[in-house]
PDB file of N, CA and C in Angstrom:
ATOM      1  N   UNK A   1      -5.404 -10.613 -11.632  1.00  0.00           N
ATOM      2  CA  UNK A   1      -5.778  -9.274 -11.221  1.00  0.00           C
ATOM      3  C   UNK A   1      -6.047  -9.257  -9.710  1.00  0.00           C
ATOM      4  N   UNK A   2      -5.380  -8.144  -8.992  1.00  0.00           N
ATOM      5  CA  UNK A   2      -5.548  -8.094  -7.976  1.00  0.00           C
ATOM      6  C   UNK A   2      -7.091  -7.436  -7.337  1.00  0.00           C
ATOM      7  N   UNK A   3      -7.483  -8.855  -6.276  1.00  0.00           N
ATOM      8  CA  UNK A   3      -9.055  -8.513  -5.762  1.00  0.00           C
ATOM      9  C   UNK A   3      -9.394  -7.585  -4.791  1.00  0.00           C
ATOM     10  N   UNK A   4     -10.042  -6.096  -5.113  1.00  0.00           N
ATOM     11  CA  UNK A   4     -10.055  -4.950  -4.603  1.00  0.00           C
ATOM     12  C   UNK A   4     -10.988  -5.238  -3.246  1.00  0.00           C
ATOM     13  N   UNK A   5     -11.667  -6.430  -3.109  1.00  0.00           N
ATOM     14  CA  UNK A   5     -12.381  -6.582  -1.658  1.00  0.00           C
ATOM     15  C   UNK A   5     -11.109  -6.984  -0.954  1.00  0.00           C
ATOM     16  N   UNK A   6     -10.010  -7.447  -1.495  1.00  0.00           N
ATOM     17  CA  UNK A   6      -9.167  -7.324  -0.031  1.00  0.00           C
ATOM     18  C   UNK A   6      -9.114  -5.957   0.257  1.00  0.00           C
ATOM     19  N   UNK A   7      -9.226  -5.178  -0.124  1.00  0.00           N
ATOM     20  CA  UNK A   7      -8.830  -3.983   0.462  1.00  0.00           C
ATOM     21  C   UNK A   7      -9.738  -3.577   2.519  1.00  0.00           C
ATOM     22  N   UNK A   8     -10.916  -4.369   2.361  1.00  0.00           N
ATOM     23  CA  UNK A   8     -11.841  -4.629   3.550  1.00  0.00           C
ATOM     24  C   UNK A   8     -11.299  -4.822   4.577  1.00  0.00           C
ATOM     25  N   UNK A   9     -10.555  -6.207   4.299  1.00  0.00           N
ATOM     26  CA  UNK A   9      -9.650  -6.813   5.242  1.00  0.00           C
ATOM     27  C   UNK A   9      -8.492  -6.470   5.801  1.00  0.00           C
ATOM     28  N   UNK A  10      -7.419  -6.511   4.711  1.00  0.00           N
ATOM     29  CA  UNK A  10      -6.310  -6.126   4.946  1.00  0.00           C
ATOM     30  C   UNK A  10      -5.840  -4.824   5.537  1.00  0.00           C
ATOM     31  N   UNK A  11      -4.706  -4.519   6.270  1.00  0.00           N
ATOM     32  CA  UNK A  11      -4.165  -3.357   6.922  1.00  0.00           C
ATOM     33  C   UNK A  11      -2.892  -3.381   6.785  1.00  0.00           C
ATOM     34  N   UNK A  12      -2.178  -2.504   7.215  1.00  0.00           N
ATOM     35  CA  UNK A  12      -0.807  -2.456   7.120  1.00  0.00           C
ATOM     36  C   UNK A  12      -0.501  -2.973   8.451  1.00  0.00           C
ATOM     37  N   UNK A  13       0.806  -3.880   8.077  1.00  0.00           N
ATOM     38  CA  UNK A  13       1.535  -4.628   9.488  1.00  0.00           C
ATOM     39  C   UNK A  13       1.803  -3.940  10.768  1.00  0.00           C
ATOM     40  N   UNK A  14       2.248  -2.504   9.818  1.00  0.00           N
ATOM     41  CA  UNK A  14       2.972  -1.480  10.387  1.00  0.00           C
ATOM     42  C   UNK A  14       2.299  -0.549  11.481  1.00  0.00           C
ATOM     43  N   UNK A  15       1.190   0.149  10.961  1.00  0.00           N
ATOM     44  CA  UNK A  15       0.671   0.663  11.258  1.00  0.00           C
ATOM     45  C   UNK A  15      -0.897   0.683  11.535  1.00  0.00           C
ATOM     46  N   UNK A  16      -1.512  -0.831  10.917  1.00  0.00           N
ATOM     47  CA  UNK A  16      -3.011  -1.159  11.515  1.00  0.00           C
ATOM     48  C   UNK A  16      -4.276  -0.100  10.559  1.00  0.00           C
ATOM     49  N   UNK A  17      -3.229   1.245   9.646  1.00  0.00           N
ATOM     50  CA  UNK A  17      -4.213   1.632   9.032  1.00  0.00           C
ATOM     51  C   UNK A  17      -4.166   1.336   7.753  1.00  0.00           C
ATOM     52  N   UNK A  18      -5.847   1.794   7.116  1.00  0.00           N
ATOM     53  CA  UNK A  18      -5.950   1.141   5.795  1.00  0.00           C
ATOM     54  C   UNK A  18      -5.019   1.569   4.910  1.00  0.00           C
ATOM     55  N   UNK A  19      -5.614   0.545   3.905  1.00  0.00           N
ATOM     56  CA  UNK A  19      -4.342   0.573   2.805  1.00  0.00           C
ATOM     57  C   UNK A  19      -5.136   0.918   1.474  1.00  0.00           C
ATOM     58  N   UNK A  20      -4.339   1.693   0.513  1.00  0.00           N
ATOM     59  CA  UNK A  20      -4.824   1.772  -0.774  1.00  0.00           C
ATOM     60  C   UNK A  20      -4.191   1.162  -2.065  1.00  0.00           C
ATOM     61  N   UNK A  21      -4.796   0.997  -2.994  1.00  0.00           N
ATOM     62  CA  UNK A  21      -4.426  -0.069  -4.020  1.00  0.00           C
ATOM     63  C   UNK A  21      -4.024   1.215  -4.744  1.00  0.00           C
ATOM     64  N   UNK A  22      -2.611   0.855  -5.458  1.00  0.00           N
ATOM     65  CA  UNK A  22      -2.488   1.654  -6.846  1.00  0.00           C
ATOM     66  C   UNK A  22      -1.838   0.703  -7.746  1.00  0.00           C
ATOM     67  N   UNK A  23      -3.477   0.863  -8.748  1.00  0.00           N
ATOM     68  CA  UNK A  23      -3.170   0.019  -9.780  1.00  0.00           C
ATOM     69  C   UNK A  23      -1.968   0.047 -11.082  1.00  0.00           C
ATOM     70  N   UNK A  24      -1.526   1.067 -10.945  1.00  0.00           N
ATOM     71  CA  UNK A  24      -0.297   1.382 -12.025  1.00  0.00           C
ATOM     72  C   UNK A  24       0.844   1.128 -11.387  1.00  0.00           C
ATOM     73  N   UNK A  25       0.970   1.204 -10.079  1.00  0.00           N
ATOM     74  CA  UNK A  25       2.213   0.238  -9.560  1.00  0.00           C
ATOM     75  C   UNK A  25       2.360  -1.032  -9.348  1.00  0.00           C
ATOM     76  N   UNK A  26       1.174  -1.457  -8.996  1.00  0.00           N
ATOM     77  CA  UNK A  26       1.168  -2.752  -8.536  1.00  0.00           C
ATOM     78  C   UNK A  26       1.319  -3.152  -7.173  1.00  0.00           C
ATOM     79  N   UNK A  27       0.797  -1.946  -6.323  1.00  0.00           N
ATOM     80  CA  UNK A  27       1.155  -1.639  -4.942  1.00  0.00           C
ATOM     81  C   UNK A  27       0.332  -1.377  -3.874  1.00  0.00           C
ATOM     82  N   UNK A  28      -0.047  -1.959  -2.433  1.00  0.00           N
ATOM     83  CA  UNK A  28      -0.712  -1.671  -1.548  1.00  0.00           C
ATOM     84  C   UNK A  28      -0.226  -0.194  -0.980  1.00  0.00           C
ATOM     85  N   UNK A  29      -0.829   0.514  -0.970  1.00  0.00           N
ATOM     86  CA  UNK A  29      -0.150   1.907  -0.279  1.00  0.00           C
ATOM     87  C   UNK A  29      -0.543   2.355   1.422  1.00  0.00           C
ATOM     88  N   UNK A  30       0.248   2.338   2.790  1.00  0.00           N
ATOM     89  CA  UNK A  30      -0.394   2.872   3.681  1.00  0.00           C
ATOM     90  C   UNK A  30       0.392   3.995   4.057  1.00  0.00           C
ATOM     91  N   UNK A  31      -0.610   5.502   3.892  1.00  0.00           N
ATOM     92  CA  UNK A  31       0.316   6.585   4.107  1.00  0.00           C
ATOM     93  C   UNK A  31       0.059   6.445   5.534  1.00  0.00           C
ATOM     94  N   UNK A  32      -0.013   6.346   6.010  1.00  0.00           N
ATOM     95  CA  UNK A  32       0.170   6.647   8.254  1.00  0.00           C
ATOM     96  C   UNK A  32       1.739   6.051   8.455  1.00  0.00           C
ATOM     97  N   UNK A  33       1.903   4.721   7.752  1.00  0.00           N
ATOM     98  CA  UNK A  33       3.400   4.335   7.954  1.00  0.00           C
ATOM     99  C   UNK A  33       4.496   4.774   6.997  1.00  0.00           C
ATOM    100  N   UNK A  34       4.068   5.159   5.854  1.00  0.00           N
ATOM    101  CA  UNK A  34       4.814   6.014   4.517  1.00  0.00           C
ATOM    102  C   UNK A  34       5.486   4.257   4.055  1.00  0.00           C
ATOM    103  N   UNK A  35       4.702   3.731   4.011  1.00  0.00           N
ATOM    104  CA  UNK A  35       5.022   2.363   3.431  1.00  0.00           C
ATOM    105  C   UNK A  35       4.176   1.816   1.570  1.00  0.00           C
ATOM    106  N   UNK A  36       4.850   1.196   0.929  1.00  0.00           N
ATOM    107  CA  UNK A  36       4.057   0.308  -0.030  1.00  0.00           C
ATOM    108  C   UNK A  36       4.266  -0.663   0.017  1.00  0.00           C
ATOM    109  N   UNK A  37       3.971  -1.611  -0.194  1.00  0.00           N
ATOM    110  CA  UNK A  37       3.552  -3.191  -0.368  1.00  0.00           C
ATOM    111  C   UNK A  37       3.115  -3.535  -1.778  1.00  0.00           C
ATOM    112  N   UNK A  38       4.620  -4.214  -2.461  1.00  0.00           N
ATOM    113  CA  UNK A  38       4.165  -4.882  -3.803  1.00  0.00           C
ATOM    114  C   UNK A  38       3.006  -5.968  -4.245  1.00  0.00           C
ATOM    115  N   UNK A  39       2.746  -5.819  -4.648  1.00  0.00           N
ATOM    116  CA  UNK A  39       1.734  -7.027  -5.281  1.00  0.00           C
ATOM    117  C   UNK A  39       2.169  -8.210  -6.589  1.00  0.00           C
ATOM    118  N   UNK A  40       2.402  -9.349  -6.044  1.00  0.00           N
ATOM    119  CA  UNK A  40       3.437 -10.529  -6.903  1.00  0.00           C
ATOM    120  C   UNK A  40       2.359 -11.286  -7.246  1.00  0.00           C
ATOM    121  N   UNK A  41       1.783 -11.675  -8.817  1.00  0.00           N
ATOM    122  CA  UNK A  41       1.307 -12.345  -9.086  1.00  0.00           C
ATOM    123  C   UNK A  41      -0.051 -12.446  -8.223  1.00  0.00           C
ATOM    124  N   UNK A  42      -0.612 -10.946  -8.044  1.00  0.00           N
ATOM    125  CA  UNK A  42      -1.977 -10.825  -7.375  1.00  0.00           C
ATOM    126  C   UNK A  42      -1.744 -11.267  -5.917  1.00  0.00           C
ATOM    127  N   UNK A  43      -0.391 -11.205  -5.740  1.00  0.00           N
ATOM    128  CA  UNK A  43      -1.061 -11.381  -4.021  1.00  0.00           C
ATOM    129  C   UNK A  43       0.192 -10.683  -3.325  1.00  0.00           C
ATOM    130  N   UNK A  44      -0.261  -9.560  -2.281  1.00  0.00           N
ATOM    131  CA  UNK A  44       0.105  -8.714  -1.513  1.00  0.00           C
ATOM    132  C   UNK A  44       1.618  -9.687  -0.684  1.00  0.00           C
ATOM    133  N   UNK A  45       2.034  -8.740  -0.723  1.00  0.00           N
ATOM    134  CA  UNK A  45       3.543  -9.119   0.244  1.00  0.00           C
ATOM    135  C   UNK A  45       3.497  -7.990   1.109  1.00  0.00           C
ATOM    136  N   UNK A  46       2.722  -8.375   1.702  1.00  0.00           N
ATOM    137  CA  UNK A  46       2.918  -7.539   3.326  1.00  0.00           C
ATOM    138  C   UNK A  46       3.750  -8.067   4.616  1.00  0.00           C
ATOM    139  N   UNK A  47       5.138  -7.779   3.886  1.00  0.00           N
ATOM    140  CA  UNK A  47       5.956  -7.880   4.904  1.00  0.00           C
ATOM    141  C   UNK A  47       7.069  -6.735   4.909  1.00  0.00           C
ATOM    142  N   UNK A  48       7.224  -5.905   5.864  1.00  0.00           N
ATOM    143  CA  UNK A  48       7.593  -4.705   6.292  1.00  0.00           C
ATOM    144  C   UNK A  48       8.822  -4.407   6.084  1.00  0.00           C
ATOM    145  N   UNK A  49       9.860  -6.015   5.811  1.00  0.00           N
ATOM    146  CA  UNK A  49      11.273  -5.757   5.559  1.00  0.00           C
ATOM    147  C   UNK A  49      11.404  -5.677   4.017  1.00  0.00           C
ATOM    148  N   UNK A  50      10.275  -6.205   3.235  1.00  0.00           N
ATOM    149  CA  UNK A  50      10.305  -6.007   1.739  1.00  0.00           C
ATOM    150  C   UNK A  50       8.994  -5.162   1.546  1.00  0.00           C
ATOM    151  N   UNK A  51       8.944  -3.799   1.996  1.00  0.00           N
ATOM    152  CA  UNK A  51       8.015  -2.900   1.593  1.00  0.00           C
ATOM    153  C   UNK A  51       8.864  -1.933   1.086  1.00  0.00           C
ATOM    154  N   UNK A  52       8.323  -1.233   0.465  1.00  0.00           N
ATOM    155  CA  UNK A  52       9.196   0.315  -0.070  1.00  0.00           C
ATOM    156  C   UNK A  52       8.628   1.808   0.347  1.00  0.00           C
ATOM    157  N   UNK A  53       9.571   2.514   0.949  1.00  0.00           N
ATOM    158  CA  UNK A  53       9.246   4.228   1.631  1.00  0.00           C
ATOM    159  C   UNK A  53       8.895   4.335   0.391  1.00  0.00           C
ATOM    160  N   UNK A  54       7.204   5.325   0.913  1.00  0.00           N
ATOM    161  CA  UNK A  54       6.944   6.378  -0.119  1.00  0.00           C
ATOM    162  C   UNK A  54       7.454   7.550  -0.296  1.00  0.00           C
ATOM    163  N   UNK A  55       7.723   8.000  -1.479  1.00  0.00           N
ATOM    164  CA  UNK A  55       8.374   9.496  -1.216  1.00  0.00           C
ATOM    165  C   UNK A  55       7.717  10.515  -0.362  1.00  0.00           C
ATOM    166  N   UNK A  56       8.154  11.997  -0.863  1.00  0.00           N
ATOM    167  CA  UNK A  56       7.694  13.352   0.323  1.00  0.00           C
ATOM    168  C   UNK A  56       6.574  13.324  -0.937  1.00  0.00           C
ATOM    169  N   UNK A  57       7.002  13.223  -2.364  1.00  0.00           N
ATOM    170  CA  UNK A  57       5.924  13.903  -3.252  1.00  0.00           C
ATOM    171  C   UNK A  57       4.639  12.530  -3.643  1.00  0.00           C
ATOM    172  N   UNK A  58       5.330  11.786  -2.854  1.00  0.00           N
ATOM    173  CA  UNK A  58       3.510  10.733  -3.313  1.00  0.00           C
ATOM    174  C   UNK A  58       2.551  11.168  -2.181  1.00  0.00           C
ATOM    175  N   UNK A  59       3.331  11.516  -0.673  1.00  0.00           N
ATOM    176  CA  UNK A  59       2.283  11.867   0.396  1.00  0.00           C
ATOM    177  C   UNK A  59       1.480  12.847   0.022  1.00  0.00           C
ATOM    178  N   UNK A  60       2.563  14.049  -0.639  1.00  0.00           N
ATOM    179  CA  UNK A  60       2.207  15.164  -0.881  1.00  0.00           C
ATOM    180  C   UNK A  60       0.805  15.145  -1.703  1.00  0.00           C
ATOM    181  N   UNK A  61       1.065  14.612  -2.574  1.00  0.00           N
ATOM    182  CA  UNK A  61       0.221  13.942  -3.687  1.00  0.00           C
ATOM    183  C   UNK A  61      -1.078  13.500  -3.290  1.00  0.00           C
ATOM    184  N   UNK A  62      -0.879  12.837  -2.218  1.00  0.00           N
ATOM    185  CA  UNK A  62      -2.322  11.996  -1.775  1.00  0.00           C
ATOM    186  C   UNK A  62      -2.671  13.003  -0.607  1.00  0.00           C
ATOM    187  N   UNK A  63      -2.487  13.873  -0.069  1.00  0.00           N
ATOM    188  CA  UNK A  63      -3.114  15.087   1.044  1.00  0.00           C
ATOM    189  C   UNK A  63      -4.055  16.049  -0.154  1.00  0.00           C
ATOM    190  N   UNK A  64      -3.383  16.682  -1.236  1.00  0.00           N
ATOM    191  CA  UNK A  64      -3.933  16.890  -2.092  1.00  0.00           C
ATOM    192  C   UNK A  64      -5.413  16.397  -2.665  1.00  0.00           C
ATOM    193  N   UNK A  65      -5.657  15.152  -2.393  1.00  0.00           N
ATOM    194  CA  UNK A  65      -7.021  14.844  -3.169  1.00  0.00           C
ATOM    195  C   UNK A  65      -7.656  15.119  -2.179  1.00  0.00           C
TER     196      UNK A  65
END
């Protein structure tokens, strides 16, 4: 299981801002860069050439809350 105090530490490569965990993907999320970051066997792959664009409707999604 992935350990939610990294969330303290860690930032996006990309963009230096925080990142959010979504636990039903399995994914670090930083909307400032519209990036995700998988999570393999509990540990973050924060590397920018294997991250995945978030869509228009997940941003959308997260301005909303």
């Amino acid at each position: 299981m992935f350990d939610k105090k990294l969330l303290d530490v860690l930032v996006c490569p990309v963009s230096k801002a925080k990142l959010e965990y979504d636990a039903d993907k399995q994914e670090l999320i930083c909307y400032a860069s519209g990036l995700a970051y998988a999570i393999q066997d509990d540990i973050p792959v924060m590397l920018e050439d294997q991250a995945r664009q978030i869509t228009l409707d997940e941003k959308q999604a997260h301005k909303k809350r």
